[in-house]
Structures are given as structure tokens and as C-alpha cells.
Protein backbone atom coordinates (compact mmCIF):
# COMPACT_ATOMS: atom_id res chain seq x y z
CA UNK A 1 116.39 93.53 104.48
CA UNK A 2 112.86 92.02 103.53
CA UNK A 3 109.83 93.09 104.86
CA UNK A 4 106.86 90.16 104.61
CA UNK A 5 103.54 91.06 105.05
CA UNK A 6 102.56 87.39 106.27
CA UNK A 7 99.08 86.54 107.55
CA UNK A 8 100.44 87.25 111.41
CA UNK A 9 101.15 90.81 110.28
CA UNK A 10 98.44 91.67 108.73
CA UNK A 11 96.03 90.37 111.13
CA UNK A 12 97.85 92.53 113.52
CA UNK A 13 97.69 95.41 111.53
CA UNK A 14 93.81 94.65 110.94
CA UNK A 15 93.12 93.99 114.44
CA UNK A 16 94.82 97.72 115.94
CA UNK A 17 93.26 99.34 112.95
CA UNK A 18 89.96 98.30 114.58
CA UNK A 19 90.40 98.46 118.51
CA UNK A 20 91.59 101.70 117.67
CA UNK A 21 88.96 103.08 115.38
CA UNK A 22 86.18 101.63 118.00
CA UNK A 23 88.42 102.50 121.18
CA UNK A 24 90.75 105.35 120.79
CA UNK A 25 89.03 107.45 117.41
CA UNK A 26 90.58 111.32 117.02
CA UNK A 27 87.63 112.03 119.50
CA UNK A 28 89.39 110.78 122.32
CA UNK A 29 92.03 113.22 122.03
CA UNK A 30 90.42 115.77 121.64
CA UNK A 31 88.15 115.27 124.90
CA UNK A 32 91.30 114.59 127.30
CA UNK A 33 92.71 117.70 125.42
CA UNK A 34 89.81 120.00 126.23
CA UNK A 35 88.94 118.52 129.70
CA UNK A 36 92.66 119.13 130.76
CA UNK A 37 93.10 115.66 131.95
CA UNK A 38 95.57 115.03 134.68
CA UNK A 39 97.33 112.19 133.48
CA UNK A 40 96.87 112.97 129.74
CA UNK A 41 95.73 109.21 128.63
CA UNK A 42 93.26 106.97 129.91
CA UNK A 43 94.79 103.80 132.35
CA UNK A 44 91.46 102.22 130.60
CA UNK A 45 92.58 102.44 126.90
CA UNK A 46 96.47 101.29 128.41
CA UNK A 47 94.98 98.65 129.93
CA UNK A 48 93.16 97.16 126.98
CA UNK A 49 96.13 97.75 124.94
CA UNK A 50 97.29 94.93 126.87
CA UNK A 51 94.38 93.28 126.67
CA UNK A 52 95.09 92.80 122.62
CA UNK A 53 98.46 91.93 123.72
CA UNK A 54 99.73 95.53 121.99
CA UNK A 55 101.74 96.41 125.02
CA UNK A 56 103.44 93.10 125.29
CA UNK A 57 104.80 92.95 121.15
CA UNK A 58 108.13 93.39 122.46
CA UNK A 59 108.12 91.53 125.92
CA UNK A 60 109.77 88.42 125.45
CA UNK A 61 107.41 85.20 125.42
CA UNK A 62 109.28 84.14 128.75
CA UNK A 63 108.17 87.45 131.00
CA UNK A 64 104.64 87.38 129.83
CA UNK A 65 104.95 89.17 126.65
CA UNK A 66 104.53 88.17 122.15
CA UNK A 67 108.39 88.13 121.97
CA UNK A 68 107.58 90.07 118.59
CA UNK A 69 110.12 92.76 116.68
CA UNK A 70 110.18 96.23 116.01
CA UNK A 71 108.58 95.97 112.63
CA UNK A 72 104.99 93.99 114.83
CA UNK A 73 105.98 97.52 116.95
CA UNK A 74 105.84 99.68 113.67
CA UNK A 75 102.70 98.25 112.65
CA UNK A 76 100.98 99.29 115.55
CA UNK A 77 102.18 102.73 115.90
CA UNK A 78 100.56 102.79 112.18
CA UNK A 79 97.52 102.79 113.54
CA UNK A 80 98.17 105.18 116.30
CA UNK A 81 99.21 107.56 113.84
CA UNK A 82 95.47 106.98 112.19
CA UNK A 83 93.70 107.82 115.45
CA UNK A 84 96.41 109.98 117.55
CA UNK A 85 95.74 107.66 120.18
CA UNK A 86 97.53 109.33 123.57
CA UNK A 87 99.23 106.30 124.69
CA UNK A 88 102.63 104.82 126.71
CA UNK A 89 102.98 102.68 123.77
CA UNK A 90 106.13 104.65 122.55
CA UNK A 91 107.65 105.31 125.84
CA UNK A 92 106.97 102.02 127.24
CA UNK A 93 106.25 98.52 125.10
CA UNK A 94 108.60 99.70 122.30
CA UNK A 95 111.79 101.81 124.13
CA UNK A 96 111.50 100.29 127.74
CA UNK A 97 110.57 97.08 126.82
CA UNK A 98 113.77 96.75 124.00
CA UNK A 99 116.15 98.32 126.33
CA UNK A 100 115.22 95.79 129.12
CA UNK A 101 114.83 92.36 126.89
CA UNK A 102 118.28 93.61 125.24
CA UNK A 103 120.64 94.44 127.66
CA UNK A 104 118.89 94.53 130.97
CA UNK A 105 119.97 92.30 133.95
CA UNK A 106 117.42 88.94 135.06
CA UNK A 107 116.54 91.27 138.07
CA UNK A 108 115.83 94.07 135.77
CA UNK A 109 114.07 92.01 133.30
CA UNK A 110 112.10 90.29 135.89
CA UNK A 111 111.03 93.26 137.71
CA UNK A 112 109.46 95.34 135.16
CA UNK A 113 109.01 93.45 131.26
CA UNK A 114 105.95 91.18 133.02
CA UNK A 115 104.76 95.00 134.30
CA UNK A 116 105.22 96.54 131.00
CA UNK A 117 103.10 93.59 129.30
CA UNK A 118 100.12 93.94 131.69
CA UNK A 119 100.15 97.17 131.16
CA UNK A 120 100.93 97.74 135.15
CA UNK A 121 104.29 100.40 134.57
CA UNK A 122 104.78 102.67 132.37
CA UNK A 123 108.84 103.89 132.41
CA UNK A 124 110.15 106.82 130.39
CA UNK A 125 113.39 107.37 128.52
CA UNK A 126 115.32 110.70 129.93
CA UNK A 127 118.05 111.02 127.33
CA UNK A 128 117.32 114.96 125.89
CA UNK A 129 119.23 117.79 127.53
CA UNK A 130 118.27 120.85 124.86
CA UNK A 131 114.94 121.95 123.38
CA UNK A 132 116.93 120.39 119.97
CA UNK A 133 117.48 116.66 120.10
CA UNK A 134 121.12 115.78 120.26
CA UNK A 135 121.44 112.56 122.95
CA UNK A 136 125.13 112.72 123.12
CA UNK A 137 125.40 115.85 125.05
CA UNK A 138 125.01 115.14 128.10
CA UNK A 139 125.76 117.22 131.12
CA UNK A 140 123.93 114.52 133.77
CA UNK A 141 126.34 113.49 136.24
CA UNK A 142 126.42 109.66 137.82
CA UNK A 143 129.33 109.30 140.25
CA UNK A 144 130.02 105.88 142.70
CA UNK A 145 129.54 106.63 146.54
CA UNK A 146 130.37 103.25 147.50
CA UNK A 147 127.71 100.42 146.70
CA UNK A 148 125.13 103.63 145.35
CA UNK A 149 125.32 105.58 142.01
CA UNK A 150 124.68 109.63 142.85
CA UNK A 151 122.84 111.31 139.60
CA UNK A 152 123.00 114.84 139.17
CA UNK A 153 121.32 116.76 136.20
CA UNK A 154 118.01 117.86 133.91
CA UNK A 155 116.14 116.39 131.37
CA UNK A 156 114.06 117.87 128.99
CA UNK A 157 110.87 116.39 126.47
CA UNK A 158 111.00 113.28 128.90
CA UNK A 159 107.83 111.28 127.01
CA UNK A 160 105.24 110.07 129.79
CA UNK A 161 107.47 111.01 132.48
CA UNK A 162 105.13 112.62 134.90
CA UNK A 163 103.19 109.20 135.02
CA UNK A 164 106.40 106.80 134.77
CA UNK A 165 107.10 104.91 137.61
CA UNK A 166 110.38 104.49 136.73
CA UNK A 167 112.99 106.71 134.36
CA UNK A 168 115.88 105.10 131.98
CA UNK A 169 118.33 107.99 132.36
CA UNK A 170 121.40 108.64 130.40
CA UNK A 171 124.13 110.07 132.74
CA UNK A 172 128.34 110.67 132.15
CA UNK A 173 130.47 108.52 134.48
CA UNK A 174 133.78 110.24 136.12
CA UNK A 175 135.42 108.34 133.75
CA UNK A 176 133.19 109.97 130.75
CA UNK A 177 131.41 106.84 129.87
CA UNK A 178 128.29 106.44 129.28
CA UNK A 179 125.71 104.96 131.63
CA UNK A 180 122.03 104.05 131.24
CA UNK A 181 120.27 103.87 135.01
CA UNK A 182 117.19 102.74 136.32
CA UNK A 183 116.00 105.56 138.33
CA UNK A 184 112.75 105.00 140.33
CA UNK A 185 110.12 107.73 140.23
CA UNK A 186 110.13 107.93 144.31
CA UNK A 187 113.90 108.58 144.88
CA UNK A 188 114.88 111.38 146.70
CA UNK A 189 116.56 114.25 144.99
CA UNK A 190 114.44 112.94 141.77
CA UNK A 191 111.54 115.99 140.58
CA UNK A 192 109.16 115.62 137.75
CA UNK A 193 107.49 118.47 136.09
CA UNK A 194 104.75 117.73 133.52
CA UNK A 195 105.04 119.76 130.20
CA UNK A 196 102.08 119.15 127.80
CA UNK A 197 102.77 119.42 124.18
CA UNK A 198 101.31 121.15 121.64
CA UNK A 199 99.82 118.05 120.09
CA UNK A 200 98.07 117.93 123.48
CA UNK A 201 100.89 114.46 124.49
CA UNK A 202 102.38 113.63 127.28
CA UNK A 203 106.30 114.85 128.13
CA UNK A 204 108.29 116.18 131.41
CA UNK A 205 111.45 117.97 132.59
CA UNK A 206 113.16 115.74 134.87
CA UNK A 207 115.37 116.94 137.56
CA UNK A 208 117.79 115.08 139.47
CA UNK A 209 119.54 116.29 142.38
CA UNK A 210 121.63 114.10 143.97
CA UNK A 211 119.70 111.28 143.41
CA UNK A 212 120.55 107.88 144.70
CA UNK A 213 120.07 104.69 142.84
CA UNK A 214 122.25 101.20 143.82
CA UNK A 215 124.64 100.21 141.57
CA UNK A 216 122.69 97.45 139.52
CA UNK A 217 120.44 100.07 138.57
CA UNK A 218 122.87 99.99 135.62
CA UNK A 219 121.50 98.69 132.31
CA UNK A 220 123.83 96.93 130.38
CA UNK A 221 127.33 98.64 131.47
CA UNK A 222 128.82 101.97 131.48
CA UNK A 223 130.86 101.01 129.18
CA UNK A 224 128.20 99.79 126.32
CA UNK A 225 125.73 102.42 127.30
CA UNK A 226 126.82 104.98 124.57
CA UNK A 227 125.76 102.27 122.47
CA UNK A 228 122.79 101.09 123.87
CA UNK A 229 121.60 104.34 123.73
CA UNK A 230 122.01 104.99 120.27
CA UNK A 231 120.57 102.27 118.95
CA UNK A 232 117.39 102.55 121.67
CA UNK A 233 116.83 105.74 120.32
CA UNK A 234 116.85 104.12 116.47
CA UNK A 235 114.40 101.99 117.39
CA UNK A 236 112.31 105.08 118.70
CA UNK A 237 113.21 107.28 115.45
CA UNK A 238 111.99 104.02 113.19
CA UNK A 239 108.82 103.72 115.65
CA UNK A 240 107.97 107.08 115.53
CA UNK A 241 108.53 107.86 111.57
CA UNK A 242 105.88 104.75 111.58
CA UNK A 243 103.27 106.92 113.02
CA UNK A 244 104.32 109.91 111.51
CA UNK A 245 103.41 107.17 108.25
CA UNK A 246 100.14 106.23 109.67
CA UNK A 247 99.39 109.91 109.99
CA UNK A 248 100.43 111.05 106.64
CA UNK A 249 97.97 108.25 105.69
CA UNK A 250 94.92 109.17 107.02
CA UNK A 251 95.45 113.16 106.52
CA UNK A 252 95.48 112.01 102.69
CA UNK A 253 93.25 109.67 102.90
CA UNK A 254 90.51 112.53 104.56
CA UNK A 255 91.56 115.05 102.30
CA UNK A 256 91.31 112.91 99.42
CA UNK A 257 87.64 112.47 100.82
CA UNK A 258 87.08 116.43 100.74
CA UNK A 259 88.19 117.14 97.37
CA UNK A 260 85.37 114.13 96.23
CA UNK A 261 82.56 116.12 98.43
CA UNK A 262 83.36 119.46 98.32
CA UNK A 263 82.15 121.45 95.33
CA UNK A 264 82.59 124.48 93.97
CA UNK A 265 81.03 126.01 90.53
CA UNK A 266 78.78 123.15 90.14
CA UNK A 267 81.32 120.34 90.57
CA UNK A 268 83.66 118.94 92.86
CA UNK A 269 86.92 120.49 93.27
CA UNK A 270 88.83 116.84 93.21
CA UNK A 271 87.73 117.25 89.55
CA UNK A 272 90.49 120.07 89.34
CA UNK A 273 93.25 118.97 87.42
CA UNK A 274 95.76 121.33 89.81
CA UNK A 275 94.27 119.21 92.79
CA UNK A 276 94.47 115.97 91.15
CA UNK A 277 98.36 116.74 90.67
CA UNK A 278 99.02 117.70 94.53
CA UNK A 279 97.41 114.70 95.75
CA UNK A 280 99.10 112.60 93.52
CA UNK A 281 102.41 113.88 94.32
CA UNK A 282 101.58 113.32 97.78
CA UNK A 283 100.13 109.62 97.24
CA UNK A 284 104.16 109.10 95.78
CA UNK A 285 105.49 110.67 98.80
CA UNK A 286 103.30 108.24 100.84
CA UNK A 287 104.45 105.00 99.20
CA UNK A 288 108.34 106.21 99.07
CA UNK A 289 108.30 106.89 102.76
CA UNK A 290 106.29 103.20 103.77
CA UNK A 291 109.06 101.79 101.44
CA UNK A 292 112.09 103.43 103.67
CA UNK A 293 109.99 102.88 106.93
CA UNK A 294 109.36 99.32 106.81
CA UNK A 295 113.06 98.76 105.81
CA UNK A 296 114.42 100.67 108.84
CA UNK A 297 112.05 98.65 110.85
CA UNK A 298 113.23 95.49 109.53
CA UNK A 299 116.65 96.42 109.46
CA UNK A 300 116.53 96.67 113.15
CA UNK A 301 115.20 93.07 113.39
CA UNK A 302 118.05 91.45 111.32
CA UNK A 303 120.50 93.53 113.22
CA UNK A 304 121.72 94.73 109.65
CA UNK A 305 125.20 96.84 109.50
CA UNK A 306 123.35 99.31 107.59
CA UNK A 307 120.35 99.67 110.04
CA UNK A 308 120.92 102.97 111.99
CA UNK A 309 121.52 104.57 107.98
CA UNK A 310 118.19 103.48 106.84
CA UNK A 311 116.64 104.21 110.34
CA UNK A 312 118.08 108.02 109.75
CA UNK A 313 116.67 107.84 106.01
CA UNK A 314 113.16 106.99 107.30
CA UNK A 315 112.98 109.53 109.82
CA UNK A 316 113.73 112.17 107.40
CA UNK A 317 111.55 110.38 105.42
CA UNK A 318 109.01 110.22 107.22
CA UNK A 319 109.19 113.55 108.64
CA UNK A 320 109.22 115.55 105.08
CA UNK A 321 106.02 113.78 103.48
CA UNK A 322 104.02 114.43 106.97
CA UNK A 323 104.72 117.77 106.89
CA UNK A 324 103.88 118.25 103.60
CA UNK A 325 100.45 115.91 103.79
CA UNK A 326 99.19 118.35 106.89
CA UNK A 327 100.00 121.19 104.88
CA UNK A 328 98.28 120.58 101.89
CA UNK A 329 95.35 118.99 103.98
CA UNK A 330 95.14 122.17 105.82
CA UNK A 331 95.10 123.90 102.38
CA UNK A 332 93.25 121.62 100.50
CA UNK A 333 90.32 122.21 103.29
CA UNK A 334 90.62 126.01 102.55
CA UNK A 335 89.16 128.25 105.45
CA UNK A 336 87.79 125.12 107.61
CA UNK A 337 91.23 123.83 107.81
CA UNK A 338 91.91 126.48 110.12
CA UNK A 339 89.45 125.83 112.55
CA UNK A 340 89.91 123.59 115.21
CA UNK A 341 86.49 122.33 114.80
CA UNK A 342 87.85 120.04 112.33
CA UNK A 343 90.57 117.15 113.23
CA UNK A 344 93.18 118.18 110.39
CA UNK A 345 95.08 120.77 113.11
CA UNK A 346 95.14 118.04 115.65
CA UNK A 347 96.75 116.14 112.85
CA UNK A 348 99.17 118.98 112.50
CA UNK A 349 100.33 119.80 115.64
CA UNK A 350 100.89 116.10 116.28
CA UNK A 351 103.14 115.54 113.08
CA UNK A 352 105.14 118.63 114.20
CA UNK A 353 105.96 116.85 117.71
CA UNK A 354 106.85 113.78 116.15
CA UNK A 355 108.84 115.17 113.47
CA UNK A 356 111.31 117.00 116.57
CA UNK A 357 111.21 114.27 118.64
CA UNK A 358 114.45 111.96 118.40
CA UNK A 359 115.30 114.55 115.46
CA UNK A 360 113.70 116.11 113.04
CA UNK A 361 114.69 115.94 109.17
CA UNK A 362 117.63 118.48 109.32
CA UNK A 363 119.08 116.17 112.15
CA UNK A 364 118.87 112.71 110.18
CA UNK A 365 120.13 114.47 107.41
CA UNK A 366 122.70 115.59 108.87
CA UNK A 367 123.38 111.64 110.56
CA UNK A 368 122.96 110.40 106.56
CA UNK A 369 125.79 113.05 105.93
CA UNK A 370 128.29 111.00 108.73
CA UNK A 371 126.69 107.96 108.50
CA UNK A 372 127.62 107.42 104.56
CA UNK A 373 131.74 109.24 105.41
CA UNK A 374 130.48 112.83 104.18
């Protein structure tokens, strides 16, 4: 696996760094946070995102979209990390819109992938059963009732699911398949209850009680949706260890900053040789985990063998050199890194939902173990 940094990347990566930095800064954030915004994003900033074509990357050029990969995906979600942009860029352009170009039907495809490039839908995957991520338990019921699917069960940590119109939710077939179904946000028997994180983001529980969707509302087939849903949620584990990249980047990249201003005993305290030595180890962290990242990322692409292993590597990754880049920002900051006056806890609490979400370190770990026959 090879990732290029052609000219089309990088002027993607240039152009998100700045719509972002003008349109979405940490500020943003922080005043839907503190005026308890309903929805939890701004329809506004969504709506430019497609403006810049961001929520279209993986639409396919045929439905209105770029009919770019995951790695384009990655790139972006870079930048979000730099600005903790509250977006449905995860939820929607990267796991909807590579469920439906992959294995959804024309109907499917044409109903919602035009939607999910203008920025008109947002839909939300309801996979999660347990506070702890584990995908393949799954207690949700669907059972036939002639030409009608019947969906019985909860979901928990549903991303953007009190604004979806639509939910991809996994469910166990009487004959203990697996089935991924397109559940509209109106149905009957279908209640959404919005949970805000602690990184001030978007999530729901999702219950379903006897819910009734028609029996196209399948995606793919029950018997491939085991699969499907494994590697849709590799895509969102390479995504998300992307941000959780672009992140660790700017934490070190402000901290870095401090230590230059900051002085103490007549000189600044980046002039400290014990400092010097943290953030050094931390810059190695930072260019081992965009090494593993952008593999993963283009491993998906290529459809390598080896793609869900790497995609496990740079979650863990990804996951260990955030935590320890908020940590020693936090420290490095001394007393005002405690505050929430400054933007480093925002940075913190944010890396500490990402790192759970679609498992944290112990879990792809633990999927290395199996993955390489331990």
C-alpha cells in the first residue's frame, strides 16, 4: 500500500485546512457547547461543507458526488481534528455514503447518495449495543412479517442520530444472520433520545420497538451484512484515528507554541532540556502514527488482504499518541491547562470520545492479537 501525496491531495488538504480555520475555528465549538444548541452543529457549516464538495468525497461522480476514497476522506477529517469542527461528516459522507455506493441497491443509492452530497440528509450508523464497543453482539431483532421486516431492540452512542433522517441498523435475522436495514427516522415503534458527549458531539440511544421497514430496506443481504459491517466500521476506525491525527497535531503544535512564550526564571521554559525531550518524543509519536494512518487509509482503497490489520494498528495508533499529546499539553500548560478558559480540555475530552468510539486501543489490540492467529 502507497500513499501519494499528489497535487489533488494536497490541494484538498490545503483547501479544508482553510475553510475550516476561517469557518469552523475551536470557537465554534465552544459557543454551540455553551449555548446548549439543539441540534449540536450548525445546518450552515453542513451546508458549506458541501459547498467545497467535502460532503460529497465519497458520493460517486454518477449521484452528484467526487467519487473520491477513504484516504481524500482521511484528509479531511485531518483538519477536523485541527478545529473540532461538530460536523455529520463522520456519520454521513464517510460511513453512509461507503455503505450505500458499496453495497446499497439503485433505489437505495438513488434515494439518499445525491442527499448526502448536497448536504440535504444526514443518516447515522446504529451498530453499538454496550457502553464498550463490540459490533458483533447484537441483541436487535429483524424478523419477516410477510413483504415487511419487524426490528426490535436498543442502540447505544448512535453518532448524529437525533438529527438523522434515516438510521443504518445492524439487526440478527431468525436465522442468526446478519442484516444491515434502512430504517427511516419517522417509523413507528422507532424512538430517538439525544445523548451529548463529553466532547460536547453529537450521539443517541436508539430504540426500536416493533418497528416496520419493507423488505428492500436491506443493504446488501442478510447474508453479507456481517461483513459489510465490519469493514464499514474499518473505514470509520481509519477515519476517525485520522482526526484523532489531526488532533494530536495541533495539541503539539500549540503546546510547542507555549513552551517558546512562556518563561520562567528569565527564559523560556522550551529552553528546558527535560521539555525539549517530551516534545520530541511526542513529535516521533506523531510521525509513527501518520505513517500507520495513511496506510490503513490506503489499504482500504486497494482493497488490500491486510487492510482491516493495519486499520486495527492505526486505531491503536492513533489512539495512544493522542492521549499522550493532550496529556502532556495539559501538563506542559501547568495550572492554565486546567481551566477551561483555554482550548487544550476541549482538545481532551474530544480525543477521549474518539479514542472509545469504534474501539479504543485495548480493543484493536486485542483485534491485532486475532487478526495476526494469536
Amino acid at each position: 500500500m502507497t500513499w501519494i501525496p499528489n497535487e489533488e491531495r494536497r490541494l484538498l488538504r490545503d483547501s479544508a485546512q482553510a475553510f475550516l480555520a476561517d469557518r469552523a475555528p475551536v470557537a465554534h465549538l465552544r459557543q454551540l457547547r455553551d449555548a446548549a444548541d439543539p441540534k449540536g452543529y450548525s445546518p450552515q457549516l453542513w451546508s458549506d461543507f458541501a459547498g467545497q464538495g467535502y460532503s460529497a468525497t465519497l458520493v460517486p461522480e454518477d449521484h452528484g458526488g467526487l467519487g473520491l476514497g477513504v484516504v481524500e476522506a482521511g484528509l479531511i477529517a485531518e483538519q477536523i481534528g485541527h478545529t473540532l469542527a461538530p460536523t455529520p461528516f463522520l456519520s454521513t459522507a464517510v460511513l453512509a455514503a461507503w455503505l450505500l455506493r458499496t453495497a446499497g441497491t439503485p433505489a437505495q443509492q438513488a434515494a439518499w447518495l445525491a442527499r448526502i452530497a448536497e448536504a440535504d440528509a444526514i443518516l447515522a450508523l446504529a451498530a453499538d449495543e454496550r457502553p464498550r464497543h463490540r459490533a458483533s453482539a447484537i441483541a436487535t431483532t429483524a424478523r419477516r412479517d410477510g413483504d415487511e421486516w419487524v426490528v426490535d431492540g436498543r442502540k447505544l452512542l448512535v453518532v448524529d442520530g437525533h438529527v438523522a433522517q434515516a438510521f443504518i441498523v445492524s439487526a440478527r435475522t431468525e436465522s442468526g444472520a446478519v442484516a444491515l436495514l434502512l430504517v427511516p427516522s419517522g417509523t413507528p415503534g422507532l424512538q430517538v433520545e439525544r445523548t451529548v458527549m463529553v466532547d460536547a458531539h453529537n450521539a443517541a440511544r436508539v430504540t426500536l420497538d416493533g418497528a416496520r421497514v419493507r423488505a428492500d430496506a436491506v443493504i446488501g443481504s442478510p447474508d453479507t451484512g456481517a461483513a459489510l459491517l465490519e469493514q464499514v466500521l474499518d473505514v470509520g476506525r481509519a477515519v476517525a484515528a485520522a482526526e484523532l491525527l489531526g488532533l494530536a497535531d495541533e495539541v503539539f503544535d500549540r503546546t510547542v507554541q507555549y513552551l517558546k512564550e512562556r518563561k520562567q526564571f528569565d527564559r523560556a521554559i522550551g529552553e528546558f532540556q527535560a521539555l525539549q525531550h517530551r516534545a520530541a518524543e511526542l513529535f516521533c509519536d506523531l510521525e509513527l502514527t501518520r505513517a500507520i494512518v495513511r496506510q490503513a487509509l490506503a489499504a482500504i482503497d486497494e482493497r488490500a488482504k491486510n487492510a482491516p490489520l493495519l486499520v486495527a494498528q492505526a486505531k491503536a495508533r492513533a489512539c495512544l499518541t493522542a492521549n499522550r499529546a493532550v496529556q502532556e499539553g495539559v501538563q506542559m500548560h501547568g495550572g492554565i491547562g486546567m481551566t477551561d478558559e483555554l482550548d487544550m480540555g476541549l482538545f481532551m475530552k474530544r480525543a477521549r470520545v474518539l479514542q472509545e468510539l469504534f474501539g479504543d486501543a485495548a480493543v484493536q489490540m486485542d483485534r491485532v492479537a486475532v487478526l495476526s492467529g494469536y
